[in-house]
PDB file of N, CA and C in Angstrom:
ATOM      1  N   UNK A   1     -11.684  10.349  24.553  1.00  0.00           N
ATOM      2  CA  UNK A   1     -11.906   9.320  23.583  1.00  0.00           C
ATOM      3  C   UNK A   1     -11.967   7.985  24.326  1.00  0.00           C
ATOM      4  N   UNK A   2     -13.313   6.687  24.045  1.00  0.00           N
ATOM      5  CA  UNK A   2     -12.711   6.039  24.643  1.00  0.00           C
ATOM      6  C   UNK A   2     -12.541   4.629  23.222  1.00  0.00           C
ATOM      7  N   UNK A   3     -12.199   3.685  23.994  1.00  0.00           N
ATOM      8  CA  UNK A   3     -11.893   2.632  22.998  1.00  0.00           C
ATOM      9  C   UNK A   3     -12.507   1.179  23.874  1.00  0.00           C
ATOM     10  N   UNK A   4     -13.406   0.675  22.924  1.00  0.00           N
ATOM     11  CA  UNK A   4     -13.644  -0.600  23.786  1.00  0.00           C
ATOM     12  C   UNK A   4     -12.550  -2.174  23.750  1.00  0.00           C
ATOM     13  N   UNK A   5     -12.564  -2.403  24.532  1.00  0.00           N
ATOM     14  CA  UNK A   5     -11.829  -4.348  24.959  1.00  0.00           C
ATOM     15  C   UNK A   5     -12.830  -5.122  24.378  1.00  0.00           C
ATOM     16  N   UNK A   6     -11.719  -5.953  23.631  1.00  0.00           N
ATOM     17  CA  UNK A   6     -12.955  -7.537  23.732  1.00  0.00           C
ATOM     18  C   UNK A   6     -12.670  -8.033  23.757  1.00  0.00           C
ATOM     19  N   UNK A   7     -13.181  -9.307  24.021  1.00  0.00           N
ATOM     20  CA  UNK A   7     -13.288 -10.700  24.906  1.00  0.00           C
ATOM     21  C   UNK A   7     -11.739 -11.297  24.963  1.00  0.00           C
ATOM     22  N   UNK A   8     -10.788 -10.870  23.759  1.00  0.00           N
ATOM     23  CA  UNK A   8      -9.454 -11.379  23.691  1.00  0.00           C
ATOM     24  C   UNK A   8      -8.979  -9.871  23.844  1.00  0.00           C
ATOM     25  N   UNK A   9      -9.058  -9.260  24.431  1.00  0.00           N
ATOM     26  CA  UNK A   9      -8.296  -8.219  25.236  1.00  0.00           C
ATOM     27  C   UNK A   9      -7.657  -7.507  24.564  1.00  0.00           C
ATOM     28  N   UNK A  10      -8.447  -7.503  22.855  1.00  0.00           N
ATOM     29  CA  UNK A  10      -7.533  -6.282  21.816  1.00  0.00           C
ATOM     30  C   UNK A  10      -8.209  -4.933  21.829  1.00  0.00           C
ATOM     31  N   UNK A  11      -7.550  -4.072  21.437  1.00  0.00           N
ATOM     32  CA  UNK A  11      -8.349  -2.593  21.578  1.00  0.00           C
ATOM     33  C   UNK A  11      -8.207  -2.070  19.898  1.00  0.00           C
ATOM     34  N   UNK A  12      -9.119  -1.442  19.478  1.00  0.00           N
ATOM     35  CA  UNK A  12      -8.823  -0.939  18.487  1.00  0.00           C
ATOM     36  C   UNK A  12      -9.181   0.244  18.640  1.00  0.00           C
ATOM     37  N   UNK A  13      -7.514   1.121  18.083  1.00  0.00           N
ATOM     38  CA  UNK A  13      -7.416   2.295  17.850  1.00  0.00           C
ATOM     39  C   UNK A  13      -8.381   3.327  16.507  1.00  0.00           C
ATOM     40  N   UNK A  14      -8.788   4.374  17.070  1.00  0.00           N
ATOM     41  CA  UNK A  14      -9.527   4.887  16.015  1.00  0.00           C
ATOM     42  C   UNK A  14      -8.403   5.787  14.792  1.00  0.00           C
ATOM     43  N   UNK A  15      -8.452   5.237  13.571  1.00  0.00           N
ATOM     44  CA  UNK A  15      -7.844   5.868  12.421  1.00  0.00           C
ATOM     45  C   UNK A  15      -7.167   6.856  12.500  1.00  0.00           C
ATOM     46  N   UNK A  16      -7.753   7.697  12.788  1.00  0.00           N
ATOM     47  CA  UNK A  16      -6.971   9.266  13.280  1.00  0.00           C
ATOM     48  C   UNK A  16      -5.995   8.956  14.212  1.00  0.00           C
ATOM     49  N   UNK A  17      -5.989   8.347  15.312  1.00  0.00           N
ATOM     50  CA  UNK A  17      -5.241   8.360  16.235  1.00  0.00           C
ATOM     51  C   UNK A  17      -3.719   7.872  15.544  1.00  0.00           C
ATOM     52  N   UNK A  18      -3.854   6.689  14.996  1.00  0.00           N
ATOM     53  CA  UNK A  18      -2.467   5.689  14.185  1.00  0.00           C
ATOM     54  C   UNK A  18      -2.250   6.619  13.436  1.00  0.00           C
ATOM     55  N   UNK A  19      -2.813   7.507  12.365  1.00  0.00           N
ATOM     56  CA  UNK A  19      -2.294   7.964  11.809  1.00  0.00           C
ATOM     57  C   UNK A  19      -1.381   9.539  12.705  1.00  0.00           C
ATOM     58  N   UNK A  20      -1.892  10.009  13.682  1.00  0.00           N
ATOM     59  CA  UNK A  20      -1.147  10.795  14.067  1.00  0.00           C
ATOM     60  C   UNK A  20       0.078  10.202  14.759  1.00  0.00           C
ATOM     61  N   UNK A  21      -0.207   9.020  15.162  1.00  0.00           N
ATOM     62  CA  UNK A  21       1.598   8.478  15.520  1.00  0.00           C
ATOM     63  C   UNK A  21       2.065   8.067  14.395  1.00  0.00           C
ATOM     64  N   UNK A  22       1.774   7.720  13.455  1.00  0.00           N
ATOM     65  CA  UNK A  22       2.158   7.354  11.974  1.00  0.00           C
ATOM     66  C   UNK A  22       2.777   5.844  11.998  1.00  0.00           C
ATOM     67  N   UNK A  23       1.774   5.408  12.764  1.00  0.00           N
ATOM     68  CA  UNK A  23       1.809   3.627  12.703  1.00  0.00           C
ATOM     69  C   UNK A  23       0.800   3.080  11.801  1.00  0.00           C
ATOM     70  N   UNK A  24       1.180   1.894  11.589  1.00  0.00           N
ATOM     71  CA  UNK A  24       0.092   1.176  10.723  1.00  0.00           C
ATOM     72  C   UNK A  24       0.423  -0.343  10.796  1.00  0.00           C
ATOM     73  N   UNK A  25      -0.119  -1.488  10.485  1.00  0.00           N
ATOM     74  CA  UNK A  25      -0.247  -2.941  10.312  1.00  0.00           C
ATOM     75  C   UNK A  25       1.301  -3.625  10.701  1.00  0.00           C
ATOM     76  N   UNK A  26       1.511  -3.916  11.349  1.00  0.00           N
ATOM     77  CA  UNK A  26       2.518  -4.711  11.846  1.00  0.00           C
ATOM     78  C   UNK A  26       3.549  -3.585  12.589  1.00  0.00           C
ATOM     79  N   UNK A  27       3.289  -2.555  12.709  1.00  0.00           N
ATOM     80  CA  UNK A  27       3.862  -1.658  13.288  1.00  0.00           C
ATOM     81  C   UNK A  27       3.913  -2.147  14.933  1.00  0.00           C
ATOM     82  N   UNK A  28       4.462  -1.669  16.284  1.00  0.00           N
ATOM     83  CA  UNK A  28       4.685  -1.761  17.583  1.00  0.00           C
ATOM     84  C   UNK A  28       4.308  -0.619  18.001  1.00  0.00           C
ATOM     85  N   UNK A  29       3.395  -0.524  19.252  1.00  0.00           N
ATOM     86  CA  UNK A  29       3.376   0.490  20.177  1.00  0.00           C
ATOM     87  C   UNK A  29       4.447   0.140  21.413  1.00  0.00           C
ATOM     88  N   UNK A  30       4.404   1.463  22.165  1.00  0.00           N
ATOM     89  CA  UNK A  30       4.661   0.561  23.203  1.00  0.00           C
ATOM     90  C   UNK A  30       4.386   1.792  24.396  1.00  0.00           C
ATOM     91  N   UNK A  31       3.720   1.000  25.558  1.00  0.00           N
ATOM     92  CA  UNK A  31       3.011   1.858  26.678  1.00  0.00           C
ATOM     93  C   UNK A  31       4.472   2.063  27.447  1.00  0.00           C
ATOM     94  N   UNK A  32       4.034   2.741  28.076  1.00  0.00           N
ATOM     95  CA  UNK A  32       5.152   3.520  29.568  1.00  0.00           C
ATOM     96  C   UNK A  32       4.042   3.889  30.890  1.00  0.00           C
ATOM     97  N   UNK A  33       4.567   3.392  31.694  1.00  0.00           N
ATOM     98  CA  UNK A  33       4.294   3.329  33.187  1.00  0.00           C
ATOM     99  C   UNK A  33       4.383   4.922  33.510  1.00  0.00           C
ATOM    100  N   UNK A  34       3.764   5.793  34.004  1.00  0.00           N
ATOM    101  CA  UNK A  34       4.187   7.295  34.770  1.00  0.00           C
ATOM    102  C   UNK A  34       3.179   7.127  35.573  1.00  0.00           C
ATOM    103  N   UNK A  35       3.993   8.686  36.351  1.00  0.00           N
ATOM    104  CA  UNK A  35       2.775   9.013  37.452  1.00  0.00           C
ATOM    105  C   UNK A  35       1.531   9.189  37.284  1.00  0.00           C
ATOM    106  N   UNK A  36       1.226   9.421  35.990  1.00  0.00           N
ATOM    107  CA  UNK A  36      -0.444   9.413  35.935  1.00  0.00           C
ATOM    108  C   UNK A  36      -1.346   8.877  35.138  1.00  0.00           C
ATOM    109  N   UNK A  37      -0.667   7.658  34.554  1.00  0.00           N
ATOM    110  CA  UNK A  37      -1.179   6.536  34.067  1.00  0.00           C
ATOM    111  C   UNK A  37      -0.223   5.955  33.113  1.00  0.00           C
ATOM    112  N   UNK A  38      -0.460   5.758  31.665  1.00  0.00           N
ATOM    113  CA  UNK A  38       0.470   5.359  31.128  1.00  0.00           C
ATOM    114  C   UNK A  38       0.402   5.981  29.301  1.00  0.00           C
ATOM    115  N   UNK A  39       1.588   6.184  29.080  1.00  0.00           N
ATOM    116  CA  UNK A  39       2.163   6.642  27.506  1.00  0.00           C
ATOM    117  C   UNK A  39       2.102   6.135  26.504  1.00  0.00           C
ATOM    118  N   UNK A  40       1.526   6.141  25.576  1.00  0.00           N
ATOM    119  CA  UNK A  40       1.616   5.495  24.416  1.00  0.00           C
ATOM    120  C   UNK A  40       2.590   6.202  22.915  1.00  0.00           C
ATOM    121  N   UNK A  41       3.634   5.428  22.780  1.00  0.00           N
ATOM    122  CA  UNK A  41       4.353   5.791  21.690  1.00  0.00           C
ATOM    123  C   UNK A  41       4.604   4.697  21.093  1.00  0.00           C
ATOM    124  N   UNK A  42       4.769   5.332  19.510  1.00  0.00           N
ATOM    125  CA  UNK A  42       5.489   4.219  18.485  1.00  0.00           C
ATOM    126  C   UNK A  42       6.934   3.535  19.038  1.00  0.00           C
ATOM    127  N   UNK A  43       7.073   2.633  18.763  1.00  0.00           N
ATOM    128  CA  UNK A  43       8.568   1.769  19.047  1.00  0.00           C
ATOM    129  C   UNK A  43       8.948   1.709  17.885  1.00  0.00           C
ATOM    130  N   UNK A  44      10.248   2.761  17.789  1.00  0.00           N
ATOM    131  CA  UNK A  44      10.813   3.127  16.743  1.00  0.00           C
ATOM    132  C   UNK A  44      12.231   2.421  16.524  1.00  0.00           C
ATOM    133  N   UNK A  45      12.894   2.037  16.018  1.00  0.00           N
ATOM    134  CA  UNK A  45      13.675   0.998  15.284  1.00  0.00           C
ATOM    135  C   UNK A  45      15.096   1.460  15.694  1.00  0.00           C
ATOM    136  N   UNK A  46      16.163   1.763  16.521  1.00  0.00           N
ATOM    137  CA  UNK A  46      17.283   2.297  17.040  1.00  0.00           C
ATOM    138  C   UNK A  46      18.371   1.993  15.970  1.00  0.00           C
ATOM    139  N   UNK A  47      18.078   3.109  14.951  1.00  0.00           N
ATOM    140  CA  UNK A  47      18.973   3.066  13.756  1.00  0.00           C
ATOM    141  C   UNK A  47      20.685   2.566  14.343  1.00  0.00           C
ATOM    142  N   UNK A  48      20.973   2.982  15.173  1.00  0.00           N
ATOM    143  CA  UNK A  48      22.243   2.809  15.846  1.00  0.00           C
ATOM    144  C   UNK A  48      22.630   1.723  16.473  1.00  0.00           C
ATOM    145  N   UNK A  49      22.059   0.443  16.106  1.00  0.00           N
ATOM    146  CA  UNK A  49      21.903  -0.936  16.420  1.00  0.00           C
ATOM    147  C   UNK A  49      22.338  -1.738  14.626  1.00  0.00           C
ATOM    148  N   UNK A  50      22.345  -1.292  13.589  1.00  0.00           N
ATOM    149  CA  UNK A  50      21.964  -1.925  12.717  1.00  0.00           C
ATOM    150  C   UNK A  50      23.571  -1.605  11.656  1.00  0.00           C
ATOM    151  N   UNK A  51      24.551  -0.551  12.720  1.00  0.00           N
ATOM    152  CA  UNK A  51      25.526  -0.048  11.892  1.00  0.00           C
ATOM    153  C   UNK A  51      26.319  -1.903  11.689  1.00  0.00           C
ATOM    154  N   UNK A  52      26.059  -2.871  11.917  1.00  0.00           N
ATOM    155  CA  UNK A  52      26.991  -3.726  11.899  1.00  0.00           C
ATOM    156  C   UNK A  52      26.188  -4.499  10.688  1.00  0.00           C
ATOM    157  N   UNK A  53      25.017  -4.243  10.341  1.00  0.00           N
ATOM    158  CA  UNK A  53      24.815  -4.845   9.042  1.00  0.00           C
ATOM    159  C   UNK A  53      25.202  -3.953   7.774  1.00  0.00           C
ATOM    160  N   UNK A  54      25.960  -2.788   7.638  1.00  0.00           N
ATOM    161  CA  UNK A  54      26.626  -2.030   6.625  1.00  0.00           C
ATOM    162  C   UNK A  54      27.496  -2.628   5.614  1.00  0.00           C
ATOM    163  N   UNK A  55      28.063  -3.738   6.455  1.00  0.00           N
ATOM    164  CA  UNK A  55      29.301  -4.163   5.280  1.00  0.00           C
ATOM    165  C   UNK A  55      28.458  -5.508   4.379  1.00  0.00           C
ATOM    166  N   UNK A  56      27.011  -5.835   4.949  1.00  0.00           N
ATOM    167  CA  UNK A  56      26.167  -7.008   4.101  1.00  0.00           C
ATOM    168  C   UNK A  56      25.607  -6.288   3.235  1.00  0.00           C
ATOM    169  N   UNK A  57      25.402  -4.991   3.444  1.00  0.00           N
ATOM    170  CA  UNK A  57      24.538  -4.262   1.707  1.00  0.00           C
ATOM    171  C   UNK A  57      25.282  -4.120   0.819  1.00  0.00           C
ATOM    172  N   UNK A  58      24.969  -4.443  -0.436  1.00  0.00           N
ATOM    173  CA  UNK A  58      26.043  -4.607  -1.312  1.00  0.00           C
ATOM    174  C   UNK A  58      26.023  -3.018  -1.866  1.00  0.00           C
ATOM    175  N   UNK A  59      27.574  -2.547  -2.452  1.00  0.00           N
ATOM    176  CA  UNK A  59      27.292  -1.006  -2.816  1.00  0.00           C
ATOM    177  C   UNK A  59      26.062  -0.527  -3.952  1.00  0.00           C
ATOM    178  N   UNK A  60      25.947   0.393  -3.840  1.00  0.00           N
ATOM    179  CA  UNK A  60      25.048   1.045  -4.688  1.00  0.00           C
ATOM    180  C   UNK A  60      23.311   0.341  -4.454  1.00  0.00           C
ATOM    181  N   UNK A  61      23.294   0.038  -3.756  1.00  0.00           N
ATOM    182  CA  UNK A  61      21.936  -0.752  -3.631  1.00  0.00           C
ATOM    183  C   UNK A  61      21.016   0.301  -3.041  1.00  0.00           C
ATOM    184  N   UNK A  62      20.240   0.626  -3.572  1.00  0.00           N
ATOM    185  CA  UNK A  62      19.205   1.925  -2.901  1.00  0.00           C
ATOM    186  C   UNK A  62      18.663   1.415  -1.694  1.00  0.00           C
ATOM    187  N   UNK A  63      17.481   2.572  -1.148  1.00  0.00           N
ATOM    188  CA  UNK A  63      17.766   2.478   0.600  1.00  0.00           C
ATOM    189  C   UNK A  63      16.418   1.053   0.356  1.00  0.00           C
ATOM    190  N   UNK A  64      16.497   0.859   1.455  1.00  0.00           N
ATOM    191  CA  UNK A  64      14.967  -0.144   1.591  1.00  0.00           C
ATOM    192  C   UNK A  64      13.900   1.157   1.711  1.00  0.00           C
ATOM    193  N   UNK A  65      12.541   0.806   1.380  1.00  0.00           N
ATOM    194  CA  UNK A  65      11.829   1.712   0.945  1.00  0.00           C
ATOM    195  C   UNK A  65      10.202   0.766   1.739  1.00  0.00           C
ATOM    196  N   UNK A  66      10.421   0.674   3.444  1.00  0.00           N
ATOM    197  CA  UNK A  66       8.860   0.518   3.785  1.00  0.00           C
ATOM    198  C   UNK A  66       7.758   0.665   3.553  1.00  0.00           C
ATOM    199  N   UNK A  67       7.321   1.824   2.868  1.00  0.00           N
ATOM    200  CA  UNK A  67       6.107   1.965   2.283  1.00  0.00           C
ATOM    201  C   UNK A  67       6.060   1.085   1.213  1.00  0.00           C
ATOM    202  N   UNK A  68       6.891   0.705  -0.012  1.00  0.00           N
ATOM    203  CA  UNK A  68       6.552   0.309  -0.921  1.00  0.00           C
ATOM    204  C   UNK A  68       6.696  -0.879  -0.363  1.00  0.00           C
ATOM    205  N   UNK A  69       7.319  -1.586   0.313  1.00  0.00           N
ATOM    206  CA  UNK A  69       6.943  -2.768   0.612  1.00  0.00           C
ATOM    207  C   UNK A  69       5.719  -3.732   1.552  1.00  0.00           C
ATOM    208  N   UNK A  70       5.455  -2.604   2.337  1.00  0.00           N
ATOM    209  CA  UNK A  70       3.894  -2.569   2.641  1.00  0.00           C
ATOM    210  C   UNK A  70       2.892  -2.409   1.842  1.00  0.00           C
ATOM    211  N   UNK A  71       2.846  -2.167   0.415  1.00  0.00           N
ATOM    212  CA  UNK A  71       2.277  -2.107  -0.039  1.00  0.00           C
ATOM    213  C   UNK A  71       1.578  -2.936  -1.179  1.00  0.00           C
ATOM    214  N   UNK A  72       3.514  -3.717  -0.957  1.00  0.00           N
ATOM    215  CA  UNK A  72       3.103  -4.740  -2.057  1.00  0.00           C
ATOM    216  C   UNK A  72       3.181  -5.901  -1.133  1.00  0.00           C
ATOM    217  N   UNK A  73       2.867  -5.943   0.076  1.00  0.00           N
ATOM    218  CA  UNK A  73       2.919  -7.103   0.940  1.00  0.00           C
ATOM    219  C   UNK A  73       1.243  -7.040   1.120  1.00  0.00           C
ATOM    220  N   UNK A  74       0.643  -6.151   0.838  1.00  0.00           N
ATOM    221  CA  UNK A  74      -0.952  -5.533   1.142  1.00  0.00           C
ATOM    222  C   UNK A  74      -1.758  -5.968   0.073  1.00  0.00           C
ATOM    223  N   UNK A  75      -1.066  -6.092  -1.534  1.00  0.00           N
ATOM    224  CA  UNK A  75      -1.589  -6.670  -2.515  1.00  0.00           C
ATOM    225  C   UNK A  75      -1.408  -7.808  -2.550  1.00  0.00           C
ATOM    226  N   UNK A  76      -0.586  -8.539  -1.675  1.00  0.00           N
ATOM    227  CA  UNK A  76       0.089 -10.005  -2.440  1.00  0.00           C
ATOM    228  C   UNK A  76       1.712  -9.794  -2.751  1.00  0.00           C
ATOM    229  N   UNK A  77       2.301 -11.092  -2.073  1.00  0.00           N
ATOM    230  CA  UNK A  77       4.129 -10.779  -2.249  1.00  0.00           C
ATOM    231  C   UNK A  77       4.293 -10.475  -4.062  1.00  0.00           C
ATOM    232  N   UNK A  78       5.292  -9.819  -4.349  1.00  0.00           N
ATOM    233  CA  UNK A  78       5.837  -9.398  -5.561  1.00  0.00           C
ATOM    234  C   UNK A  78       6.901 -10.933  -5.721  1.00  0.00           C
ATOM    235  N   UNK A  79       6.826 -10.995  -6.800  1.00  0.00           N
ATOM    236  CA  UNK A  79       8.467 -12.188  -6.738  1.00  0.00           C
ATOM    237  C   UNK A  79       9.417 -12.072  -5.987  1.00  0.00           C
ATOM    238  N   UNK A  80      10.015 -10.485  -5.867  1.00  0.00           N
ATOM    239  CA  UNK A  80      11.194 -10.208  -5.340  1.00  0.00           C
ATOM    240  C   UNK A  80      10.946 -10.249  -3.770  1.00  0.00           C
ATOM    241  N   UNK A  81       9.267 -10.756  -3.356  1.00  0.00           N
ATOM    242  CA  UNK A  81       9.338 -10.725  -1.546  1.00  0.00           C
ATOM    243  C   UNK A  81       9.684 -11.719  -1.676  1.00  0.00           C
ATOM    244  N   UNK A  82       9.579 -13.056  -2.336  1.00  0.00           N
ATOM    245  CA  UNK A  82       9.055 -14.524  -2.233  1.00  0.00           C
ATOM    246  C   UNK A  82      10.348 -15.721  -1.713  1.00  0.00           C
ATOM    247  N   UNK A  83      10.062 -15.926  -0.888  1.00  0.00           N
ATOM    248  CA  UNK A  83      11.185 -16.981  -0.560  1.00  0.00           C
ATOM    249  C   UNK A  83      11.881 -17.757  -1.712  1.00  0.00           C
TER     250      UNK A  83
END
């Protein structure tokens, strides 16, 4: 497969590909250096970094839900995004 550069040095990935890492719009890759060129994986979020924001969710508050908020960030903020 190849992918062309342009002039500002962005590449765009073909559809299939994002969707088999299951990235999308503001998502992170991130390359790796090896012996025979370099890796491309999603940069995934180290759930085990975030145990110290536990005691700021207030109880019973359901989980955060990314898709739906990509989605309504995709239509236009909802009230409840809005500063």
């Amino acid at each position: 497969m190849i992918v062309k550069i342009t002039s500002k040095r962005q590449v765009t990935f073909p559809a299939r590909v994002l969707d088999a890492l299951g990235v999308g719009p503001g998502d992170q890759l991130e390359l790796e250096e090896g012996p025979d060129g370099f890796i491309l994986r999603p940069r995934r979020i180290d759930l085990s970094r975030l145990g110290g924001l536990r005691d700021k969710i207030p109880p019973g508050r359901p989980p955060f839900d990314i898709r739906k908020f990509r989605d309504q960030r995709e239509q236009g903020h909802g009230p409840a995004l809005r500063d």
